[in-house]
C-alpha atoms as a PDB file:
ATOM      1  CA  UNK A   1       0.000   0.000   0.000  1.00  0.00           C
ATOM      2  CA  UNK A   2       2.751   2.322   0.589  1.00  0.00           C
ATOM      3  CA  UNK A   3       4.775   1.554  -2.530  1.00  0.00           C
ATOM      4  CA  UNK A   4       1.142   2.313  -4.454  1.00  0.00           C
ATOM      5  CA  UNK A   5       1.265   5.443  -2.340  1.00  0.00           C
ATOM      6  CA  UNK A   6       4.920   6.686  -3.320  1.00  0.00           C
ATOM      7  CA  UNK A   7       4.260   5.338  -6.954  1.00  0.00           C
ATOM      8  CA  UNK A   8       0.915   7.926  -7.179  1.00  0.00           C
ATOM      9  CA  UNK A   9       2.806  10.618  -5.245  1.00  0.00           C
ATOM     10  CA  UNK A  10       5.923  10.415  -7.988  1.00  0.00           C
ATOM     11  CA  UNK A  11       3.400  10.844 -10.736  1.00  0.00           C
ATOM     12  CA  UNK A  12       1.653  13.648  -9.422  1.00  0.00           C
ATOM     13  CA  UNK A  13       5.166  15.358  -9.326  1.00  0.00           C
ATOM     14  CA  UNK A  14       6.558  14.433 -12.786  1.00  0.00           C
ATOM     15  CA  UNK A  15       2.883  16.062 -13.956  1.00  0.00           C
ATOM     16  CA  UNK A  16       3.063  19.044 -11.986  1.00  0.00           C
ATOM     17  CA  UNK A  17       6.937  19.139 -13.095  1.00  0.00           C
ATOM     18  CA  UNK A  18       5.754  19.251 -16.765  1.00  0.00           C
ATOM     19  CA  UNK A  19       2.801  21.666 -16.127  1.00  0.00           C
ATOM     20  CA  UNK A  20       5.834  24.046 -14.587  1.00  0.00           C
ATOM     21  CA  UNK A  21       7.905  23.926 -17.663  1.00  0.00           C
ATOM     22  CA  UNK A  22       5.202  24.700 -19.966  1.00  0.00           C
ATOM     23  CA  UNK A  23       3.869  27.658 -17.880  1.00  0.00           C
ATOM     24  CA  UNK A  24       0.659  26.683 -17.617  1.00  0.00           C
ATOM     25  CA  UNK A  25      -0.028  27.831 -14.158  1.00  0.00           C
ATOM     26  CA  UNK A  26      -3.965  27.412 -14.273  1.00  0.00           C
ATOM     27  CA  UNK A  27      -3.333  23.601 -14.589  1.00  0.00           C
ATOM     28  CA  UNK A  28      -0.464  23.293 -12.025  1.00  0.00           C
ATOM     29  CA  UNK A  29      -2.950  25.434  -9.124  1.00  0.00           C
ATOM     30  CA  UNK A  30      -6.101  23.223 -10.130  1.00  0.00           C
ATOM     31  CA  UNK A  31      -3.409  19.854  -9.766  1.00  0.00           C
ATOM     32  CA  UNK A  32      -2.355  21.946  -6.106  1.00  0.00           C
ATOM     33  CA  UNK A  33      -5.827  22.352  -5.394  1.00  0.00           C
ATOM     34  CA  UNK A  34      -6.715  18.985  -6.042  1.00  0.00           C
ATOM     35  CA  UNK A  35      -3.847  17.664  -4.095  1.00  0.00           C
ATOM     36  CA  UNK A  36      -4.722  19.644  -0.576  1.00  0.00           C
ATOM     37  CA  UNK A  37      -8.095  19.092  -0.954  1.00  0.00           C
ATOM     38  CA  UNK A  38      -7.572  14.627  -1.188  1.00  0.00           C
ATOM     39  CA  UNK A  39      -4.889  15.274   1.550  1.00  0.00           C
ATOM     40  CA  UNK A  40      -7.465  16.427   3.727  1.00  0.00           C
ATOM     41  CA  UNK A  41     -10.076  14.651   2.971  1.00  0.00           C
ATOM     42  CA  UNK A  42      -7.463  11.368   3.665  1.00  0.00           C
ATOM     43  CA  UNK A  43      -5.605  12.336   6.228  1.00  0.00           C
ATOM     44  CA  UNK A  44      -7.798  10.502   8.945  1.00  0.00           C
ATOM     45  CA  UNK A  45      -6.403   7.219   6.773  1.00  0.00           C
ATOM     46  CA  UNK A  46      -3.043   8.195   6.272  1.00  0.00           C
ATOM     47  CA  UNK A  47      -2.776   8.830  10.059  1.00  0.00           C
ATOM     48  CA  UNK A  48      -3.878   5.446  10.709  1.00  0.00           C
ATOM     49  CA  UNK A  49      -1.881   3.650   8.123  1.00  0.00           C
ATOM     50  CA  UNK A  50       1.270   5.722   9.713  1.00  0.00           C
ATOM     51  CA  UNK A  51       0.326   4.231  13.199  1.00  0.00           C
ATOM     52  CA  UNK A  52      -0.314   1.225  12.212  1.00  0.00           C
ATOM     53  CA  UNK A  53       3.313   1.191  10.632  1.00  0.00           C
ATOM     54  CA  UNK A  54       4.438   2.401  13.829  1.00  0.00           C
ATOM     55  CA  UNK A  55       3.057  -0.098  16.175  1.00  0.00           C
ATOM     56  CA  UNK A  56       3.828  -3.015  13.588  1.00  0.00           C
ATOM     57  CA  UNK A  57       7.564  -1.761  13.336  1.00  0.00           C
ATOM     58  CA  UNK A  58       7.712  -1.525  17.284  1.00  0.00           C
ATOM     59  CA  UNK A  59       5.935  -4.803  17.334  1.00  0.00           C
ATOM     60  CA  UNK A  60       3.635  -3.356  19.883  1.00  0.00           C
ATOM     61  CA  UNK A  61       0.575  -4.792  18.626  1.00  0.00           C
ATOM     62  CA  UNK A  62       0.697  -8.166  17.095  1.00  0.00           C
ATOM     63  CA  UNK A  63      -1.828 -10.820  15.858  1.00  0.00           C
ATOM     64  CA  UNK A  64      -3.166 -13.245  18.879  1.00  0.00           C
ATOM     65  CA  UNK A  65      -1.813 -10.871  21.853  1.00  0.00           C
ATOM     66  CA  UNK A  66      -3.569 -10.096  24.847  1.00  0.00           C
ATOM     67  CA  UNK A  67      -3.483  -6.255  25.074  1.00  0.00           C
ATOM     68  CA  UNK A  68      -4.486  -3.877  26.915  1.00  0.00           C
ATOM     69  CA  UNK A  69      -4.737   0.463  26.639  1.00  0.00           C
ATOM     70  CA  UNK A  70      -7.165   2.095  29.205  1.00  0.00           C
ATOM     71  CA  UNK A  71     -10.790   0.864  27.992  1.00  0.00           C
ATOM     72  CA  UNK A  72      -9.336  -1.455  25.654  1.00  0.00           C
ATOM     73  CA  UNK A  73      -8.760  -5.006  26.719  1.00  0.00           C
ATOM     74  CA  UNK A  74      -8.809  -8.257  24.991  1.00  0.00           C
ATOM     75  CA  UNK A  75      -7.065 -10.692  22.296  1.00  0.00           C
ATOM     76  CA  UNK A  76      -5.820  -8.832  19.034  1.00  0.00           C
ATOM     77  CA  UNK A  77      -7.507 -10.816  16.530  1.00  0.00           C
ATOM     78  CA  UNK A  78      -6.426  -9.323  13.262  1.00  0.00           C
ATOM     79  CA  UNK A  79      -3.925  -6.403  12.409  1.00  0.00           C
ATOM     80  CA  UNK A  80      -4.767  -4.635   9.270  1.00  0.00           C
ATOM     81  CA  UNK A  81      -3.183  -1.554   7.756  1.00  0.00           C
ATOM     82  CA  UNK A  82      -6.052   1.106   9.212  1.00  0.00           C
ATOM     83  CA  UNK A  83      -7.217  -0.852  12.140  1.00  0.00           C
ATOM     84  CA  UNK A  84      -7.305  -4.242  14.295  1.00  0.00           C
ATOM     85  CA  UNK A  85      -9.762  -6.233  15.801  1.00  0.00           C
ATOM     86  CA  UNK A  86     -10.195  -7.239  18.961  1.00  0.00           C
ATOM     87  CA  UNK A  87     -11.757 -10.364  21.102  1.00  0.00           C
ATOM     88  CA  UNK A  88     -12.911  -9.108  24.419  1.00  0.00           C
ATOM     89  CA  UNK A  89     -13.289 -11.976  27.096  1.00  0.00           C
ATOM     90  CA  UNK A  90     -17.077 -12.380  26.064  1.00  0.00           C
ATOM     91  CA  UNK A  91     -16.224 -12.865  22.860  1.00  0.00           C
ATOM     92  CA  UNK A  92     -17.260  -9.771  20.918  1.00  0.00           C
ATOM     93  CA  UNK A  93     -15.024  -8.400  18.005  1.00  0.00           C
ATOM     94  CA  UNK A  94     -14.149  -4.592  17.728  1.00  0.00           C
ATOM     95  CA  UNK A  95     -12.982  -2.885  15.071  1.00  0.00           C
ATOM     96  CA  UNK A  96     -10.287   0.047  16.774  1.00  0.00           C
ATOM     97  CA  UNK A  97      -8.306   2.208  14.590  1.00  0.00           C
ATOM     98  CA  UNK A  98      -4.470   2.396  15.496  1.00  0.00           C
ATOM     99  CA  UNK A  99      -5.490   6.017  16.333  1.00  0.00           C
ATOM    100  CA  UNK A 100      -7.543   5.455  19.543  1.00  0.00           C
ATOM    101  CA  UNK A 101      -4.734   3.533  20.477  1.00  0.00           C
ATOM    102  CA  UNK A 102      -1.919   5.713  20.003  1.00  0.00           C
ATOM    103  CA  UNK A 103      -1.460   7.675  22.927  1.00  0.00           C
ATOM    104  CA  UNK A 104      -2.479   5.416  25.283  1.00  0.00           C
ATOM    105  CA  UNK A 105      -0.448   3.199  27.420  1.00  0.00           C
ATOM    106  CA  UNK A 106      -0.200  -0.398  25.827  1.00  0.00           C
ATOM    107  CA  UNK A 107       0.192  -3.459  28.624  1.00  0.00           C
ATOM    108  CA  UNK A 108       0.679  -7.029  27.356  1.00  0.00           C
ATOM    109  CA  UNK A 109       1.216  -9.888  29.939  1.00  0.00           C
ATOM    110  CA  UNK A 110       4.598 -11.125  30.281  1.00  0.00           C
ATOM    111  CA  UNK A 111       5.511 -14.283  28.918  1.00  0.00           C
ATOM    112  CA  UNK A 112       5.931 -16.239  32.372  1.00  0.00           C
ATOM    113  CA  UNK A 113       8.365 -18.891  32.420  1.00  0.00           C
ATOM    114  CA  UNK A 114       7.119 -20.826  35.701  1.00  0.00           C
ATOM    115  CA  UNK A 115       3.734 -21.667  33.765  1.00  0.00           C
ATOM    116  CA  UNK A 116       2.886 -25.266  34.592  1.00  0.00           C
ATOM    117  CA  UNK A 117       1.022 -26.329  31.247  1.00  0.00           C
ATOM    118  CA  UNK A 118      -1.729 -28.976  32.165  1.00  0.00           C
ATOM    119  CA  UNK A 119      -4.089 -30.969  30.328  1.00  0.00           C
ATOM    120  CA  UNK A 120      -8.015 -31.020  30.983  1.00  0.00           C
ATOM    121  CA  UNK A 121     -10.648 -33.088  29.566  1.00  0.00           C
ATOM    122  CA  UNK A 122     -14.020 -32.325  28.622  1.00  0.00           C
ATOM    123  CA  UNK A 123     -17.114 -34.039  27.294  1.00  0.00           C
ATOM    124  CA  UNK A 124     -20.506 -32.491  25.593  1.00  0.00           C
ATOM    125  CA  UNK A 125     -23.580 -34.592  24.789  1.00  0.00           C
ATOM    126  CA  UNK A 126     -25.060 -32.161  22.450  1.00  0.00           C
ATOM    127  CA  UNK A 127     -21.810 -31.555  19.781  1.00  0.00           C
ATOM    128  CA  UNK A 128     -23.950 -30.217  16.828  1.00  0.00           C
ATOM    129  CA  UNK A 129     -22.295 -27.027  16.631  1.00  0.00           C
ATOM    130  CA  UNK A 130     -18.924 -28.206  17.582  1.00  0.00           C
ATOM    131  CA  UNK A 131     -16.902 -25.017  16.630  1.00  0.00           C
ATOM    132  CA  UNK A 132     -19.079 -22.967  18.762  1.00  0.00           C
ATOM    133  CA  UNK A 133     -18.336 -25.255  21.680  1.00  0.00           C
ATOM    134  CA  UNK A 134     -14.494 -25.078  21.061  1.00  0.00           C
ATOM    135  CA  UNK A 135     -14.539 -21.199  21.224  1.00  0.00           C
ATOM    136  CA  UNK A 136     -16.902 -20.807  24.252  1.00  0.00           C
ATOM    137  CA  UNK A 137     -14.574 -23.400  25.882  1.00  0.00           C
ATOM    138  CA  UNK A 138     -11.550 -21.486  25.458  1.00  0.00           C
ATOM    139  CA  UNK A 139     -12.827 -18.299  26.099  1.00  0.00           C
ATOM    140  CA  UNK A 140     -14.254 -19.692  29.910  1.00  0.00           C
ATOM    141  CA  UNK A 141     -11.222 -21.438  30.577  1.00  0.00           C
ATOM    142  CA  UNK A 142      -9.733 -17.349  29.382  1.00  0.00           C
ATOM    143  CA  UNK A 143     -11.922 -16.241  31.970  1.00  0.00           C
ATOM    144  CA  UNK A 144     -11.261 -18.144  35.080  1.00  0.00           C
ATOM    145  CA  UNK A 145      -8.775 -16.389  37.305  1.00  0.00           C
ATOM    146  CA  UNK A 146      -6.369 -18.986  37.974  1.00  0.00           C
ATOM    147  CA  UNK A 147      -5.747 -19.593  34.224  1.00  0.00           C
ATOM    148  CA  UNK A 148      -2.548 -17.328  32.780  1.00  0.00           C
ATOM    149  CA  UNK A 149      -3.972 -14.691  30.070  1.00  0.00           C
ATOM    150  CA  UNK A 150      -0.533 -14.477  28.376  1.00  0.00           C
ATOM    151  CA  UNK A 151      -0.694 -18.469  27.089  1.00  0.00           C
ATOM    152  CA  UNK A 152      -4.078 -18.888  25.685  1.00  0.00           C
ATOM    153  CA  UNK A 153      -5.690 -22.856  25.767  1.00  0.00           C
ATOM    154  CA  UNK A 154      -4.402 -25.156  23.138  1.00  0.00           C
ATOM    155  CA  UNK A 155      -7.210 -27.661  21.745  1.00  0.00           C
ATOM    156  CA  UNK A 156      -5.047 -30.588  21.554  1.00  0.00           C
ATOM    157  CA  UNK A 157      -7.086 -33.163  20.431  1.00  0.00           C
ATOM    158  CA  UNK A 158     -11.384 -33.719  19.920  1.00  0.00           C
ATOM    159  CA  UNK A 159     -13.302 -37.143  19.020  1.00  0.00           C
ATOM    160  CA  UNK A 160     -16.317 -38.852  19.079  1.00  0.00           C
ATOM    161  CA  UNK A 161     -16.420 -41.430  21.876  1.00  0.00           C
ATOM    162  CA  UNK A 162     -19.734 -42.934  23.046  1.00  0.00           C
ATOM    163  CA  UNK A 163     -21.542 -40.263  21.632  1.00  0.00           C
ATOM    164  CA  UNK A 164     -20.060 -37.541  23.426  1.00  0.00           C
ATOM    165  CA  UNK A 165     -17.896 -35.083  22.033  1.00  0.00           C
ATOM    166  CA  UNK A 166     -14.766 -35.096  24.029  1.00  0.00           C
ATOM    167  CA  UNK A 167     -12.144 -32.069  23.697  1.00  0.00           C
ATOM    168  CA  UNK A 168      -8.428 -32.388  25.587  1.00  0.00           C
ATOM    169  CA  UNK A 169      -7.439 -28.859  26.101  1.00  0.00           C
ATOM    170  CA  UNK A 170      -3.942 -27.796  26.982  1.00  0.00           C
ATOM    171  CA  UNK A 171      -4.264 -24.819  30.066  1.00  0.00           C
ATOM    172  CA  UNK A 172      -1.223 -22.732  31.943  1.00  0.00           C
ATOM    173  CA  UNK A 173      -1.996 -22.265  35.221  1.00  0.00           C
ATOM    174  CA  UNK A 174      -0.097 -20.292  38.099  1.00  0.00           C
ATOM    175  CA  UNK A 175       0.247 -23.441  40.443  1.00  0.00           C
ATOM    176  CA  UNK A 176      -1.054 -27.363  40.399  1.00  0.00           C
ATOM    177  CA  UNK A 177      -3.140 -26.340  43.061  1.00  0.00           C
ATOM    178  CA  UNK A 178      -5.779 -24.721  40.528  1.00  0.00           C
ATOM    179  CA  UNK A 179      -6.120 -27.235  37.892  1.00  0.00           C
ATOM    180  CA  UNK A 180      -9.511 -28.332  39.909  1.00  0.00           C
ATOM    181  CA  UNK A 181     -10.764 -25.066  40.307  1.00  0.00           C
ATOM    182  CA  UNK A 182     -10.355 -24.096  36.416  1.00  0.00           C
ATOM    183  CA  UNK A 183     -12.368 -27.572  35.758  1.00  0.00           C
ATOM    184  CA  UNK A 184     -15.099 -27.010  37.994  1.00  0.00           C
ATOM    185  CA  UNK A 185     -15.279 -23.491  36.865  1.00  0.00           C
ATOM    186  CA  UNK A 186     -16.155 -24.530  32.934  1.00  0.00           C
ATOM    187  CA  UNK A 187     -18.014 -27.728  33.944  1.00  0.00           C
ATOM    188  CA  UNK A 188     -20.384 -25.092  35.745  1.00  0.00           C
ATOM    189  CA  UNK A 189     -20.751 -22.640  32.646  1.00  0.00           C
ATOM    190  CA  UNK A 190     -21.625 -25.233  30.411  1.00  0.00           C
ATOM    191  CA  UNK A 191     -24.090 -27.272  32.993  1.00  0.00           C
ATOM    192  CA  UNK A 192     -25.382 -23.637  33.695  1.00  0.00           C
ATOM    193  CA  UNK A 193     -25.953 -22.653  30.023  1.00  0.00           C
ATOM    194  CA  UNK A 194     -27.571 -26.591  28.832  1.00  0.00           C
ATOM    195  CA  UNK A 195     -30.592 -26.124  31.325  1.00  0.00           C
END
């Protein structure tokens, strides 16, 4: 997009160069006028493409990253040239151009090292809409508070056994000690949202 930028911005030059060596100085001001008036008229894009540069260059912002900038919090799921999406924790999807986002403070969670990575097991009766169930899954097991926000769950493995769908899902977790908890916690969404 940039290179198309630079290649439109060249031409405009070499025309108004030509227009300046011919004297015609009608043509060259209506070519100025033209020029201010699509630089204003794009300068809300151009400021986002710039900070979109920015914050890809800084690698600030990048795709499947838990962020977060005052109001802003979630999971970047896409980032575009103008703007990026973003999963908040109840799974909703935002568009937010790089410019809200600019001078505000951006946190991500550290990668911790001392994760322990365990591996829960889960089992649905009613699997008709089986990719829904894999993203509510791991966006409970995102919300329980003993679950680490900076390693998202890992769907390791889902099958058909005695007609129940049955989905392994890799968790971090702080300590052991909370492996039960986090379990309990989803089992009770999903017995919560089946009556």
């Amino acid at each position: 997009m940039i290179s198309e930028l630079m290649i439109w911005f060249s031409l405009l030059i070499w025309v108004a160069k030509d227009y300046f060596e011919m004297r015609n100085y009608f043509a060259l001001s209506s070519i100025l006028s033209v020029f201010l008036l699509l630089i204003i008229l794009l300068f809300p894009l151009l400021k986002n493409l710039v900070y979109g540069i920015i914050f890809k260059w800084q690698n600030k912002i990048t795709e499947d990253v838990f962020i977060e900038a005052d109001e802003i919090v979630g999971m970047v799921k896409k980032a575009g040239h103008l703007n990026m999406e973003i999963e908040d924790s109840h799974g909703d999807i935002y568009n937010i151009s790089y410019t809200k986002v600019y001078s505000k403070t951006i946190s991500k969670p550290s990668r911790n090292h001392n994760l322990f990575k365990t591996t829960l097991t889960f089992s649905f009766t009613d699997y008709t809409s089986k990719n829904e169930i894999l993203s509510t899954l791991k966006r409970e097991l995102m919300n329980t508070p003993w679950t680490a926000v900076s390693q998202p769950p890992i769907i390791e493995n889902s099958r058909i056994a005695d007609g129940e769908l049955v989905i392994e899902v890799a968790v971090f977790v702080i300590d052991q000690a909370y492996v039960e908890d986090v379990k309990t916690s989803v089992d009770q969404f999903f017995k919560k949202k089946s009556e």
